[in-house]
N, C-alpha and C. Protein backbone atom coordinates (compact mmCIF):
# COMPACT_ATOMS: atom_id res chain seq x y z
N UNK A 1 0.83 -1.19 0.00
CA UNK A 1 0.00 0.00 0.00
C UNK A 1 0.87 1.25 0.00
N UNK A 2 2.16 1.26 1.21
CA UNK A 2 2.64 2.41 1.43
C UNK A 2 3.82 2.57 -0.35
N UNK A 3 3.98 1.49 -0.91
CA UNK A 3 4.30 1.62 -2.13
C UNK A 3 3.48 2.18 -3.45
N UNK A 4 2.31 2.08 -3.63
CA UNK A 4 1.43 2.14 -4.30
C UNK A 4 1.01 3.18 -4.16
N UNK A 5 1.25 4.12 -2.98
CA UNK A 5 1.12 5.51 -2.75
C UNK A 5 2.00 6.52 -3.45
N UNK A 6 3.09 6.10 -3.17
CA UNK A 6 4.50 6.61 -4.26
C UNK A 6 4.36 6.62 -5.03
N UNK A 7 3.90 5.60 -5.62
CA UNK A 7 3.86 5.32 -7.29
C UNK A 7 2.74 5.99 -7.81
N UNK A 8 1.68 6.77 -7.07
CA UNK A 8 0.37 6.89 -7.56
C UNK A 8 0.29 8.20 -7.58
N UNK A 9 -0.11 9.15 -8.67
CA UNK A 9 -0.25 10.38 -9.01
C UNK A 9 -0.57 11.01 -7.53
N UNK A 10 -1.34 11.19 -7.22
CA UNK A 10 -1.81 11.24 -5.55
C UNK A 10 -2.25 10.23 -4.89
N UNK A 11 -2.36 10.06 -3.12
CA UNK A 11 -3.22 9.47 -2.76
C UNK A 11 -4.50 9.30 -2.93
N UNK A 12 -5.21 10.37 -2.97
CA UNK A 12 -7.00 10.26 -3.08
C UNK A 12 -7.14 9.44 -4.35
N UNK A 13 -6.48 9.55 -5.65
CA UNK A 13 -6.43 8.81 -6.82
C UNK A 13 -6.55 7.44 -6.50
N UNK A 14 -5.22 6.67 -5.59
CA UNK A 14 -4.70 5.51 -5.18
C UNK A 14 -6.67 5.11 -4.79
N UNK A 15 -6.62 5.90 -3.60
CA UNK A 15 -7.52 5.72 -2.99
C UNK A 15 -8.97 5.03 -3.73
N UNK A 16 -9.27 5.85 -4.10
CA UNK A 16 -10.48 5.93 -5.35
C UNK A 16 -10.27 4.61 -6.30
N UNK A 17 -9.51 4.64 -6.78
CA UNK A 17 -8.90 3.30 -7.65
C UNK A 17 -9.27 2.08 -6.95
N UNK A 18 -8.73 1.96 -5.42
CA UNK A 18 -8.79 0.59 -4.73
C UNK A 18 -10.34 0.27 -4.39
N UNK A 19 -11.14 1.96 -4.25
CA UNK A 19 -12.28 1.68 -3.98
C UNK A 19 -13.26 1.36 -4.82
N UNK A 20 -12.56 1.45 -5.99
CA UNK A 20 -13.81 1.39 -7.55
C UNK A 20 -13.10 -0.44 -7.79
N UNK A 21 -11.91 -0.88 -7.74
CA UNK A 21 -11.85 -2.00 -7.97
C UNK A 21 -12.15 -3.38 -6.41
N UNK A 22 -12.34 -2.55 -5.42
CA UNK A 22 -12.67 -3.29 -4.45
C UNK A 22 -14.16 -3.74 -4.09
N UNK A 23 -14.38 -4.69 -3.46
CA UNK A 23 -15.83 -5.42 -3.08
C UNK A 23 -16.46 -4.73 -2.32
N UNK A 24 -15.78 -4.28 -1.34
CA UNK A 24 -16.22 -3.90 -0.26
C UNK A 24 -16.02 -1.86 -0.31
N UNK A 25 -14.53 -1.79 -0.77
CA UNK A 25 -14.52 -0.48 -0.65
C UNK A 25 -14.10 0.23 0.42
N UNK A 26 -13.94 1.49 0.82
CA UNK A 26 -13.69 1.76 1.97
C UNK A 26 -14.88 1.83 2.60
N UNK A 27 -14.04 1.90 4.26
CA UNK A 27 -15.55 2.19 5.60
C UNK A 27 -16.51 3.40 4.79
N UNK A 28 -17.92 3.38 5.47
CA UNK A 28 -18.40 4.50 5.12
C UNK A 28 -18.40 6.18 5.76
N UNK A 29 -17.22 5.76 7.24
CA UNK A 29 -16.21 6.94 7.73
C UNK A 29 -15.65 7.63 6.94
N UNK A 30 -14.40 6.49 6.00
CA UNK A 30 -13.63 7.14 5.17
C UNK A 30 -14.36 7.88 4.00
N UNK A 31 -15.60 7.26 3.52
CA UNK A 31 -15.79 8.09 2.11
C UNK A 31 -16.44 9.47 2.79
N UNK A 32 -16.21 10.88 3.84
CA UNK A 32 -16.71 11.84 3.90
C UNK A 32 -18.27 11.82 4.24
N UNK A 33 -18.68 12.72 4.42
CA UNK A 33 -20.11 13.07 5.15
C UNK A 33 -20.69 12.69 3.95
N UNK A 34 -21.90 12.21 4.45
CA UNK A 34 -23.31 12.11 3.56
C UNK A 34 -24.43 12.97 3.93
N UNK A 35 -24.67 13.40 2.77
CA UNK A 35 -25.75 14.53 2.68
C UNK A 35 -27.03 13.68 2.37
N UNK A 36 -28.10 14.88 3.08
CA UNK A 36 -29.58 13.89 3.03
C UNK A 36 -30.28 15.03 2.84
N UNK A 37 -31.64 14.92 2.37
CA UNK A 37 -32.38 16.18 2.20
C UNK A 37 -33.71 16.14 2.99
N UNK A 38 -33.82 17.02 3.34
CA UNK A 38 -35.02 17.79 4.32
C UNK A 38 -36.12 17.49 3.28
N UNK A 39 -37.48 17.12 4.48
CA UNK A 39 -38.28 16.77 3.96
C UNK A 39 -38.83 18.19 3.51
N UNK A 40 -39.23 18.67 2.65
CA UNK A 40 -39.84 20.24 2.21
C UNK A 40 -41.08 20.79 2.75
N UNK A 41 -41.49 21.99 4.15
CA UNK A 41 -42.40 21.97 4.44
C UNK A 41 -44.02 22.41 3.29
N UNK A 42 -44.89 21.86 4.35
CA UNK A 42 -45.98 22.32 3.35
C UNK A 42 -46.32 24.20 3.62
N UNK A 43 -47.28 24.51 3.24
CA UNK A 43 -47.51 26.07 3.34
C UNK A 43 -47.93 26.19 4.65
N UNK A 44 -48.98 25.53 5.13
CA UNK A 44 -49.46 25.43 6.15
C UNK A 44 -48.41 25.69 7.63
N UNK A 45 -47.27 24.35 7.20
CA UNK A 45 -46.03 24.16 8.24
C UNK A 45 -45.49 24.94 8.15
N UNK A 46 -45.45 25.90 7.38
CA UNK A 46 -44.24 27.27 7.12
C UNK A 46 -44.58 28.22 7.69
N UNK A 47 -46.34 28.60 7.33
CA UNK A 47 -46.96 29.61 8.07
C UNK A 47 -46.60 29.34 9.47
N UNK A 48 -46.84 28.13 9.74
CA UNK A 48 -46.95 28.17 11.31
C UNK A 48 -45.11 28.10 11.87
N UNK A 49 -44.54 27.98 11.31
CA UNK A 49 -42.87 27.93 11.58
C UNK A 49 -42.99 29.75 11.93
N UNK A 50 -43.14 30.43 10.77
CA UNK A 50 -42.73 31.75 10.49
C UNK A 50 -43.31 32.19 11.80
N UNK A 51 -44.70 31.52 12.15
CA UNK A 51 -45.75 32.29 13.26
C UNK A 51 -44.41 32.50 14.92
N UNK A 52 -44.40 31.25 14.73
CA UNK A 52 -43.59 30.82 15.66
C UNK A 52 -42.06 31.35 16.13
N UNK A 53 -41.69 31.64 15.47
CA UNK A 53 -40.12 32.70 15.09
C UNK A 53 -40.22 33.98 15.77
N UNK A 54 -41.77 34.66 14.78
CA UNK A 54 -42.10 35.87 14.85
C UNK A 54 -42.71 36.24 16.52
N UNK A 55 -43.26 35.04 17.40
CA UNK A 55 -43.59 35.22 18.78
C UNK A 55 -42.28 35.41 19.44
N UNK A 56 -40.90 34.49 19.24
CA UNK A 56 -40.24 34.33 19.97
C UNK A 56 -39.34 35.33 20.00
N UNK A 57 -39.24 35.90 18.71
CA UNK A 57 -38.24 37.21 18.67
C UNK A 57 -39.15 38.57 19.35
N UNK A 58 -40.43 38.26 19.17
CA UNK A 58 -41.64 39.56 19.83
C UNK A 58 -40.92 39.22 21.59
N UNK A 59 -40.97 38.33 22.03
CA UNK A 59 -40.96 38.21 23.14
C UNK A 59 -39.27 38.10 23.85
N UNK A 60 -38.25 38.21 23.33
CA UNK A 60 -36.92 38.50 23.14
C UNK A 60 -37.13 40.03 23.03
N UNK A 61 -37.45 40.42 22.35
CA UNK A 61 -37.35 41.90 22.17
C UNK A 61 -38.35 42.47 23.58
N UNK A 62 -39.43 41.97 24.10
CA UNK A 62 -40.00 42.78 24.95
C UNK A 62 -38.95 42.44 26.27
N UNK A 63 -38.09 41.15 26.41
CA UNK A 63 -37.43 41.17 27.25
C UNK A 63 -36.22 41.92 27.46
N UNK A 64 -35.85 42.07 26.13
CA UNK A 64 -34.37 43.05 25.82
C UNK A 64 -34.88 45.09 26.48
N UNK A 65 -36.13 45.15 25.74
CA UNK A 65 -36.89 46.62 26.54
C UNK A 65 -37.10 46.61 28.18
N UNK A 66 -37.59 45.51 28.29
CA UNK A 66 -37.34 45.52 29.92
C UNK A 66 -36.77 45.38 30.77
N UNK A 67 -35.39 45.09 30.23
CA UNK A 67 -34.01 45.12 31.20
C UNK A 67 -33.99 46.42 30.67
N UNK A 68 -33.67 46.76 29.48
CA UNK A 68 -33.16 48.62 29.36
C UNK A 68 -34.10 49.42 30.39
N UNK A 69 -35.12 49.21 30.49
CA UNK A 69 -36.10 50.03 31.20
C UNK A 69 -35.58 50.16 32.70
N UNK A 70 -35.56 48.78 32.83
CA UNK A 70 -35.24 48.15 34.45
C UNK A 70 -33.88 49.34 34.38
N UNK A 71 -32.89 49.02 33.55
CA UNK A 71 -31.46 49.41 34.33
C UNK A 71 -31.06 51.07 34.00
N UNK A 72 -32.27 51.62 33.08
CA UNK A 72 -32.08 53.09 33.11
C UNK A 72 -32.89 53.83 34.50
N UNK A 73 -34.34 52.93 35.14
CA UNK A 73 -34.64 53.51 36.34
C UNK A 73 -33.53 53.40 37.37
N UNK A 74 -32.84 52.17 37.47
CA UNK A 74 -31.93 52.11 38.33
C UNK A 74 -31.01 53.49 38.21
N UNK A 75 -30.29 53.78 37.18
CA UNK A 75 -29.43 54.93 36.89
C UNK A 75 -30.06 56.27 37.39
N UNK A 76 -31.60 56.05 37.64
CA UNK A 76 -32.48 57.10 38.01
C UNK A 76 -32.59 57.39 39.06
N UNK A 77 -32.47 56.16 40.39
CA UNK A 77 -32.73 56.05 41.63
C UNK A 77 -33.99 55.24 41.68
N UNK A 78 -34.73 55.34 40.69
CA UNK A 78 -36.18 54.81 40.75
C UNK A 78 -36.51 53.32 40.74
N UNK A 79 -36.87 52.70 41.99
CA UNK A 79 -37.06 51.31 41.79
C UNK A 79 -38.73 50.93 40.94
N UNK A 80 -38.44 50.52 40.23
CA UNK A 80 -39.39 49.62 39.50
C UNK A 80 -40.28 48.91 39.90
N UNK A 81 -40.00 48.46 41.54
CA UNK A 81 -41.23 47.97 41.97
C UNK A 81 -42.67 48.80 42.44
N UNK A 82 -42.20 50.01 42.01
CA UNK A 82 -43.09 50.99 42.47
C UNK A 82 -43.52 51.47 41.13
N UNK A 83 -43.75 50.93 39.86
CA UNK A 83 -44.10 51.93 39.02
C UNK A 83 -45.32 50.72 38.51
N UNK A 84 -45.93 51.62 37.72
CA UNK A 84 -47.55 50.66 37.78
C UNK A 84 -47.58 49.84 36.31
């Protein structure tokens, strides 16, 4: 093998060669990741994906306003548990 490497334009070539004339071939480790494809949603599943996104970033954002709120009363003196 470690001869046949030398002798062989490149390894991946060598490689490829042993695996196109072999039974078995290499592990399915060695031949690189396998790609698979996503099942494609319907309209329905998308609407409701998008719905779903659009709550969680609404509600990220009302949390991101209410620490600013929180930590500019603080800068104020004004505790927050007192405001209505």
């Amino acid at each position: 093998f470690e001869e046949a490497i030398r002798n062989a334009d490149s390894a991946n070539e060598l490689r490829l060669a042993i695996k196109l004339k072999s039974r078995r071939g290499e592990p399915a480790a060695a031949s690189g990741p396998s790609l698979s494809f996503e099942k494609e949603l319907s309209a329905e599943e998308l609407a409701a994906e998008r719905e779903a996104e659009m709550e969680r970033q609404q509600k990220r954002r009302r949390e991101l306003e209410d620490q600013e709120l929180e930590r500019k009363m603080k800068e104020k003196g004004l505790d927050s548990r007192f405001s209505g």
